[in-house]
N, C-alpha and C. Protein backbone atom coordinates (compact mmCIF):
# COMPACT_ATOMS: atom_id res chain seq x y z
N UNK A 1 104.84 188.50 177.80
CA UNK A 1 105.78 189.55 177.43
C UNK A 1 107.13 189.29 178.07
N UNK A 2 106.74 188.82 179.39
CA UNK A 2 108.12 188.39 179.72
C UNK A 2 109.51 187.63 179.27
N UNK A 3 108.36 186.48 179.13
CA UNK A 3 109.05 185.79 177.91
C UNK A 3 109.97 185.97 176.99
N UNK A 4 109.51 187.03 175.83
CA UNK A 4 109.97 186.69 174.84
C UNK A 4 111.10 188.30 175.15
N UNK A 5 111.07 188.79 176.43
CA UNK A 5 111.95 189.99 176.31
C UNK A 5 113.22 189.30 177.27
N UNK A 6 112.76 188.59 177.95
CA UNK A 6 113.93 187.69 178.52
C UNK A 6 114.76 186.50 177.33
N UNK A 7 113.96 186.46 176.53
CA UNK A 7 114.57 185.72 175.50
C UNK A 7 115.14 186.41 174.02
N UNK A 8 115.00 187.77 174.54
CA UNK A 8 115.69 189.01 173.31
C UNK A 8 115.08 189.09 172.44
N UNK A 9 113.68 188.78 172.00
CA UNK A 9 112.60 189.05 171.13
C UNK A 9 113.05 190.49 170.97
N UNK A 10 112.77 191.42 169.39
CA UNK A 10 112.94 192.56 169.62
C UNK A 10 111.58 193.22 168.77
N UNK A 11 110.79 192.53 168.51
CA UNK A 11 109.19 192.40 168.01
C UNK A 11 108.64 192.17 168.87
N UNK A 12 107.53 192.09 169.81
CA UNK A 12 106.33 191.17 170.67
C UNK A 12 104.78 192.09 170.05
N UNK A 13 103.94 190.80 169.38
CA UNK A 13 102.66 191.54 168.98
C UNK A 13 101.42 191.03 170.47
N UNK A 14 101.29 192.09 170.65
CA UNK A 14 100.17 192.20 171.46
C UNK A 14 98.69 192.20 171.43
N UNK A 15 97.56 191.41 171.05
CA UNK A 15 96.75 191.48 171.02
C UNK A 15 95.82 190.97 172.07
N UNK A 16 95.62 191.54 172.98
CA UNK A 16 94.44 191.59 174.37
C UNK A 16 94.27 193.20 174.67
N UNK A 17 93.26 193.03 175.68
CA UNK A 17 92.53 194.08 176.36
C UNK A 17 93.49 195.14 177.05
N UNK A 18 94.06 196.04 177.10
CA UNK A 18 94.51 196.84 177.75
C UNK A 18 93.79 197.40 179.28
N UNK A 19 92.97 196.87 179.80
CA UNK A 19 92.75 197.57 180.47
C UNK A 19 92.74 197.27 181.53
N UNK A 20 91.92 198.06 182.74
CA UNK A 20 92.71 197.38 184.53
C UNK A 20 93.80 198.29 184.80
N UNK A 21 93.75 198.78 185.71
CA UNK A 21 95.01 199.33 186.62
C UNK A 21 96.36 198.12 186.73
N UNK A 22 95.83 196.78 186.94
CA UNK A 22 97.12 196.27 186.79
C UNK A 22 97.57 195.89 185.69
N UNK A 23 96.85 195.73 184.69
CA UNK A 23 97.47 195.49 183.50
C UNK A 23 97.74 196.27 183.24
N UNK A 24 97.56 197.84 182.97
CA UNK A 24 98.14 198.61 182.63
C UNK A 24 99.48 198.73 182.99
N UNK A 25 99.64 199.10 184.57
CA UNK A 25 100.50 198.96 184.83
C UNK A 25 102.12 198.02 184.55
N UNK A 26 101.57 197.26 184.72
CA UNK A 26 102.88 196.12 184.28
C UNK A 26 103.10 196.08 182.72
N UNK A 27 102.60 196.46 181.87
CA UNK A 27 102.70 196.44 180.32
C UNK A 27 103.23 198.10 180.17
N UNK A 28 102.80 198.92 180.72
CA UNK A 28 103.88 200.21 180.94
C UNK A 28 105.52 199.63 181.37
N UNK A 29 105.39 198.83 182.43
CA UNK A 29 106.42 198.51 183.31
C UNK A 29 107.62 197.92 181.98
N UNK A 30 106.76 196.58 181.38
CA UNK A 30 107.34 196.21 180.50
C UNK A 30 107.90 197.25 179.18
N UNK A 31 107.17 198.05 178.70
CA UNK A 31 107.66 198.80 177.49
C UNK A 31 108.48 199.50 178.07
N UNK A 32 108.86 200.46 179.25
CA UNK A 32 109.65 201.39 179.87
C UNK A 32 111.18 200.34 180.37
N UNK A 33 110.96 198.99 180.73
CA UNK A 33 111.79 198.73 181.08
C UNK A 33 112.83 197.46 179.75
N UNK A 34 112.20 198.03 178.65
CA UNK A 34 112.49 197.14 177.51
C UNK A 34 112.72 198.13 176.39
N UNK A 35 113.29 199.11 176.43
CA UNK A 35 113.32 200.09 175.45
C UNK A 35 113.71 199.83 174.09
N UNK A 36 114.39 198.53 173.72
CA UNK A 36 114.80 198.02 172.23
C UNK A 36 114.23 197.27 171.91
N UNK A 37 112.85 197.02 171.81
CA UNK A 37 111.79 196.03 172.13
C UNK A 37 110.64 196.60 171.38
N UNK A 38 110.41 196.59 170.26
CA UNK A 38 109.12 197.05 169.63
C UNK A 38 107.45 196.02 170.44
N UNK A 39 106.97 196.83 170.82
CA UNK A 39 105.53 196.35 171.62
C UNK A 39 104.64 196.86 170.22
N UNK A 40 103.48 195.80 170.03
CA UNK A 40 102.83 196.32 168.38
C UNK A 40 101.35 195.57 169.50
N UNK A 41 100.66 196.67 169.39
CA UNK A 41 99.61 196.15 170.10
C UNK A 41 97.79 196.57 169.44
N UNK A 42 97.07 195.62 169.46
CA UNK A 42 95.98 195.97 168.52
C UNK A 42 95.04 196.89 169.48
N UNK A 43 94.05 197.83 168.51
CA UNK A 43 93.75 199.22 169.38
C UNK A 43 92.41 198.93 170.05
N UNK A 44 92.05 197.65 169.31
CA UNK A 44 90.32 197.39 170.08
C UNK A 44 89.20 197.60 169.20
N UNK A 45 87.98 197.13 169.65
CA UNK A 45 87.25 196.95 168.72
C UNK A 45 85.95 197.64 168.98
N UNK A 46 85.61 198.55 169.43
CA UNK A 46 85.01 199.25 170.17
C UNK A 46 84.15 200.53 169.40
N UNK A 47 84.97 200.61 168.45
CA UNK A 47 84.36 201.99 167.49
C UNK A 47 84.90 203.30 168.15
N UNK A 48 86.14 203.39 168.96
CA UNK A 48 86.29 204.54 170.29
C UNK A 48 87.14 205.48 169.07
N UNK A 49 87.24 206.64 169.64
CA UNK A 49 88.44 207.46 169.56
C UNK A 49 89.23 207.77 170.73
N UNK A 50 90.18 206.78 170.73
CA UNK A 50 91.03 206.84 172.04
C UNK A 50 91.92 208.49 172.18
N UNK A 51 92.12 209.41 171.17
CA UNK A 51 92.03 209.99 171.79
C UNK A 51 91.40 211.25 173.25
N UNK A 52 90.31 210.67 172.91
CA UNK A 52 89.23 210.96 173.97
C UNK A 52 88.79 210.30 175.25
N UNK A 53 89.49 209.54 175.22
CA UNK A 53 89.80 208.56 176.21
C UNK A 53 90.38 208.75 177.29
N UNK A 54 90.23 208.80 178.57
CA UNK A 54 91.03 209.39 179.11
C UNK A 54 91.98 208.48 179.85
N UNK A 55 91.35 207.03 179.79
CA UNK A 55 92.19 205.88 180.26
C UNK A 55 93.20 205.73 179.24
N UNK A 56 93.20 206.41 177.86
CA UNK A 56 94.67 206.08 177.52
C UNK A 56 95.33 207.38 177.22
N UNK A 57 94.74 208.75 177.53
CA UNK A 57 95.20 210.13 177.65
C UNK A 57 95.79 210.48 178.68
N UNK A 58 95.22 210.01 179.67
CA UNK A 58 96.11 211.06 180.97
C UNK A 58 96.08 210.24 182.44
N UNK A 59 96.37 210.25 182.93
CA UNK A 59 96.46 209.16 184.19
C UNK A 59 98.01 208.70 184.74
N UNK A 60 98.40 207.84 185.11
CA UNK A 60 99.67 207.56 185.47
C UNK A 60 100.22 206.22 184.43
N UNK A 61 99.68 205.63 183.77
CA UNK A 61 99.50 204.52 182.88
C UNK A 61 99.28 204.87 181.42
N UNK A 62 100.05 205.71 181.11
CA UNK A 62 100.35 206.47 179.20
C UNK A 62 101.10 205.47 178.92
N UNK A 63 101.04 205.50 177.81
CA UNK A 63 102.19 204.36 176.87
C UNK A 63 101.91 204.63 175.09
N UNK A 64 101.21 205.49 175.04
CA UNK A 64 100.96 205.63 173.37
C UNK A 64 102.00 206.24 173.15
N UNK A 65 102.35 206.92 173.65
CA UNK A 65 103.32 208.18 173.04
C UNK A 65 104.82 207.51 173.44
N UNK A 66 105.11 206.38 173.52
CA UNK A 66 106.57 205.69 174.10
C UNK A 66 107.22 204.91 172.74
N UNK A 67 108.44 205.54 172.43
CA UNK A 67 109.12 205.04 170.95
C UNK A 67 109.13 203.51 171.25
N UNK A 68 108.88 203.17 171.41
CA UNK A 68 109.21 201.16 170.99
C UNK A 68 107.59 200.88 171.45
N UNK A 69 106.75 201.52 171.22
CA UNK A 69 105.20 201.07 171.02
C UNK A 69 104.15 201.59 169.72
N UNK A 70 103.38 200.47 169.16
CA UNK A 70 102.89 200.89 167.70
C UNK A 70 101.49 200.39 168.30
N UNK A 71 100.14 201.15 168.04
CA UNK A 71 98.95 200.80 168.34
C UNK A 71 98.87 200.57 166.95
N UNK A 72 97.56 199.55 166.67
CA UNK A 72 97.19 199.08 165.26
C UNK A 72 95.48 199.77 165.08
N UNK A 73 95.50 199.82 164.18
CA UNK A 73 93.57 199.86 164.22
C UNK A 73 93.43 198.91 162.92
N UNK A 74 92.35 198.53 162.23
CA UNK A 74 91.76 197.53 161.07
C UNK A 74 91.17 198.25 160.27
N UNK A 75 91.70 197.78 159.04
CA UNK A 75 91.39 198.13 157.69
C UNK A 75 90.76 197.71 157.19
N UNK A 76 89.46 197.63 156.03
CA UNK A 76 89.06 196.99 155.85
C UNK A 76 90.03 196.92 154.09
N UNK A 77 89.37 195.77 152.82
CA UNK A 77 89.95 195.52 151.71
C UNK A 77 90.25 197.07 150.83
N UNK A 78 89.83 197.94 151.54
CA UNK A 78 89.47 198.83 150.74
C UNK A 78 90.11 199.98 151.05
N UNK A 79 90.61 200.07 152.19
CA UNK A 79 91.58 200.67 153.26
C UNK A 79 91.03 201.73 153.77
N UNK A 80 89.60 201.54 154.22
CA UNK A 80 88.56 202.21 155.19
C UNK A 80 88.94 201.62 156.42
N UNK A 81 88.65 202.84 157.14
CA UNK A 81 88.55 202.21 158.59
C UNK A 81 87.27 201.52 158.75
N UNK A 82 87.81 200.01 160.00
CA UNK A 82 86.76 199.00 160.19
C UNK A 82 85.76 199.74 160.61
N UNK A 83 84.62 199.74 160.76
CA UNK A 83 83.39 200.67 161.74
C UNK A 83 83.55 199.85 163.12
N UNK A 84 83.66 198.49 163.84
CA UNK A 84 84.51 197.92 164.84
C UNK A 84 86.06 198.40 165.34
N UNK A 85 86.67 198.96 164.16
CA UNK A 85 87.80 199.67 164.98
C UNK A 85 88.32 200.51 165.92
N UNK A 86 88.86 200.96 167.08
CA UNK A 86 88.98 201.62 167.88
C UNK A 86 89.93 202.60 166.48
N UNK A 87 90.17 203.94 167.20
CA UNK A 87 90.85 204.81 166.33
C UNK A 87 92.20 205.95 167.10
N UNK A 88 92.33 206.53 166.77
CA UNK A 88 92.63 208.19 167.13
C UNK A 88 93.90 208.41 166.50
N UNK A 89 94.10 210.01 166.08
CA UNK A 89 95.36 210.74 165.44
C UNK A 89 96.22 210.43 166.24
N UNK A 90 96.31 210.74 167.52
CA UNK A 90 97.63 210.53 168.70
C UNK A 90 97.38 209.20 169.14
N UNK A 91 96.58 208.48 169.61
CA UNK A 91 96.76 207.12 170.29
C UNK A 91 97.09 205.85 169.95
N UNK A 92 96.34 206.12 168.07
CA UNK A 92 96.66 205.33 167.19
C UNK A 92 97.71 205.26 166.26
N UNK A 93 98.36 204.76 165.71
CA UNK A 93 99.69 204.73 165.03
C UNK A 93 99.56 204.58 163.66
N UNK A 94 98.87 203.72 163.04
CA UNK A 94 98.73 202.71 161.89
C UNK A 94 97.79 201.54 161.65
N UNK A 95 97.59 201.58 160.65
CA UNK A 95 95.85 201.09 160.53
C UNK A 95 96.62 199.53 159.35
N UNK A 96 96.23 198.16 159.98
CA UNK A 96 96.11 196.93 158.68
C UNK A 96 94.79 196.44 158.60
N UNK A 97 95.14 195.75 157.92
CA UNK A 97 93.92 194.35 156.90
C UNK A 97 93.83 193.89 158.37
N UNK A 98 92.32 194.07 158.40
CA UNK A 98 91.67 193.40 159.60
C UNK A 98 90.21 193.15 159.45
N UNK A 99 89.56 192.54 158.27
CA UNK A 99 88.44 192.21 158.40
C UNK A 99 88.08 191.60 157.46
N UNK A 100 87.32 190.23 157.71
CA UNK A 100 87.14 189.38 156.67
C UNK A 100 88.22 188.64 155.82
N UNK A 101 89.31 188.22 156.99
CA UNK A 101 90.11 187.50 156.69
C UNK A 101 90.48 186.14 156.78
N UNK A 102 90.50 185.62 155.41
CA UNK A 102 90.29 184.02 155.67
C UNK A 102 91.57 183.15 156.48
N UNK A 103 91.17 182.60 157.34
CA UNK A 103 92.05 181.87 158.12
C UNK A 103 91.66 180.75 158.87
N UNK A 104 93.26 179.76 158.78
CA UNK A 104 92.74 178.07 159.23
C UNK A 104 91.85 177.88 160.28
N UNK A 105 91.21 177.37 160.68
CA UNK A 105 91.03 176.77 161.71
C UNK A 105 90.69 175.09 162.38
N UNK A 106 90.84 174.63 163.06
CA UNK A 106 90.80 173.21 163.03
C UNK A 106 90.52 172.34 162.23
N UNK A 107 91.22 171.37 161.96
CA UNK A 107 90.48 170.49 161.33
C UNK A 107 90.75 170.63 159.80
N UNK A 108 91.59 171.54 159.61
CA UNK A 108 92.01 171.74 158.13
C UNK A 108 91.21 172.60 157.34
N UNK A 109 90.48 173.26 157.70
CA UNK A 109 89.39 174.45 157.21
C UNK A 109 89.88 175.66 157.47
N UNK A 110 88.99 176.58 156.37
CA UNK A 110 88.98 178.22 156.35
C UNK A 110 87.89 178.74 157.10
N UNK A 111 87.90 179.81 158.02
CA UNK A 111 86.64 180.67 158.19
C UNK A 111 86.87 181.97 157.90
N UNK A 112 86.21 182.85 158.24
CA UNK A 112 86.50 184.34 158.20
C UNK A 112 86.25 185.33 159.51
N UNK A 113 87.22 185.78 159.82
CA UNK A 113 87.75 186.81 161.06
C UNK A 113 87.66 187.99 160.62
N UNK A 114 87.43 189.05 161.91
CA UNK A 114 87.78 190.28 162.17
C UNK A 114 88.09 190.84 163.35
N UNK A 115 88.66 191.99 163.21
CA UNK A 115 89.41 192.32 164.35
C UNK A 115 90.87 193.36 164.75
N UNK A 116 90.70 193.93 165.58
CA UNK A 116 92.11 194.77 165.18
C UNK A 116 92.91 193.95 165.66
N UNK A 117 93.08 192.62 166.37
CA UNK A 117 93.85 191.53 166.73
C UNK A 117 94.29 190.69 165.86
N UNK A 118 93.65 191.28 164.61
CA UNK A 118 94.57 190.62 163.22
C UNK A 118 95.05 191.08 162.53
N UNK A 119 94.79 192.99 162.98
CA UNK A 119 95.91 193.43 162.27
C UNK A 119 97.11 193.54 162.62
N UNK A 120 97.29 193.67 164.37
CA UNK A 120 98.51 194.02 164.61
C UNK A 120 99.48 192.95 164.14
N UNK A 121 99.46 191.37 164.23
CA UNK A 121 100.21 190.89 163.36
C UNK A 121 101.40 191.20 162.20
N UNK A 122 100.15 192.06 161.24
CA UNK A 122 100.46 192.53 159.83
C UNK A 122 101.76 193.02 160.23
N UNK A 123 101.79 194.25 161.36
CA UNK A 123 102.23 195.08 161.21
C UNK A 123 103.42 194.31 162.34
N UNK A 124 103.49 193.59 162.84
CA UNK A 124 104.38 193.36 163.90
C UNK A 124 105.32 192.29 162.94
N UNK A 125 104.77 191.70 161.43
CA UNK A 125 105.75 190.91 160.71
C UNK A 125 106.12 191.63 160.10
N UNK A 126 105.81 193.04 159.45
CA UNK A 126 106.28 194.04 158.83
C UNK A 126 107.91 194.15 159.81
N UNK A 127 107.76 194.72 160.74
CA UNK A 127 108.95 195.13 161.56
C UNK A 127 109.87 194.09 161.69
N UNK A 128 109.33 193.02 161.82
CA UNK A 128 110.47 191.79 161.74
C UNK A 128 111.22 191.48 160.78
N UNK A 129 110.34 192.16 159.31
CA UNK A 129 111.07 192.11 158.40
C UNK A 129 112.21 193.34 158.42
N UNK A 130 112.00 194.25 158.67
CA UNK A 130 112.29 195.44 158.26
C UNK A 130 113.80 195.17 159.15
N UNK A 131 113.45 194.50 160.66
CA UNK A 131 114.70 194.26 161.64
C UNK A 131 115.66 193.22 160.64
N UNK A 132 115.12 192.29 160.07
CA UNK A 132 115.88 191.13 159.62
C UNK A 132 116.59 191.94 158.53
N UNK A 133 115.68 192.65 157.58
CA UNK A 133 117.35 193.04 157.15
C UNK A 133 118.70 194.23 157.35
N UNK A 134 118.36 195.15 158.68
CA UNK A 134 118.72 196.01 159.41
C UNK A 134 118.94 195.51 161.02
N UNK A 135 119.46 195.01 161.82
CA UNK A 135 119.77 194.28 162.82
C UNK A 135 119.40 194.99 164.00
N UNK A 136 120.52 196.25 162.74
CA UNK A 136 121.15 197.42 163.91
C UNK A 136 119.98 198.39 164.48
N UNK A 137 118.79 198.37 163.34
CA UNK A 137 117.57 199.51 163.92
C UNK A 137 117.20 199.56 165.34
N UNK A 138 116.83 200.49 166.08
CA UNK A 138 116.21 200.34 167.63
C UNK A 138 115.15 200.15 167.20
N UNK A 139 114.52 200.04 168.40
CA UNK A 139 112.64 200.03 168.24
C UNK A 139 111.71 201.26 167.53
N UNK A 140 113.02 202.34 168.33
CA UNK A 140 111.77 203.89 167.84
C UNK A 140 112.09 204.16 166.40
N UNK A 141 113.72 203.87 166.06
CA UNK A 141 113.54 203.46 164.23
C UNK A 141 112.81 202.62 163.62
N UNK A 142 112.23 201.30 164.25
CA UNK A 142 111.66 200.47 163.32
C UNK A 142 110.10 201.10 163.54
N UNK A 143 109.67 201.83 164.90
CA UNK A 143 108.30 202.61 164.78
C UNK A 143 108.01 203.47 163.60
């Protein structure tokens, strides 16, 4: 994350584990201290309703509710939620194509994936588009 906010990225898609006191921490650190910086991060695969959660409800380490952050959950072709998807009205943002998606892998071949780590993608090239032809949008406009 550092990276690409020291290098004026104004997209970064996030797909890992949220969890840990220190990760939390420092990925708060980062979205609070990067405010024109859309963070698009996938919600997990867990079957949860994060709003019930209390590791992402209440504690000192919130970040759902912060304008330049988009949680993803997975869709399936049909635009059901994945039954692997993490979820919730408040924690979650927006739901993509995340299951049973054909993609390269070594060697010049297709397999098939799932995951809410393939949707946030979707949604983090969505915004890149949306920035490329609007420059001027902030983050909590392109949310």
């Amino acid at each position: 994350m550092k990276w690409f906010t020291d290098n004026g990225y104004r997209v970064v898609n996030l797909s890992f584990a949220d969890t840990g006191e220190t990760v939390r921490s420092k990925f708060l650190d980062f979205i609070t201290s990067n405010p024109n910086t859309l963070f698009v991060k996938s919600a997990g695969n867990y079957s949860e309703n994060l709003d019930y959660d209390t590791e992402y409800t209440s504690g000192k380490f919130i970040y759902y509710d912060k304008p330049n952050f988009i949680r993803v959950a997975a869709v399936d072709r049909y635009d059901n939620l994945c039954s692997f998807s993490n979820y919730g009205v408040n924690t979650v943002h927006i739901a993509a194509p995340g299951q049973y998606l054909s993609l390269p892998t070594k060697g010049g071949f297709f397999d098939y994936f799932s995951g809410t780590s393939f949707s946030a993608p979707f949604v983090a090239g969505a915004a890149a588009l949306l920035l490329n032809c609007n420059s001027n949008l902030t983050a909590a406009q392109l949310k």
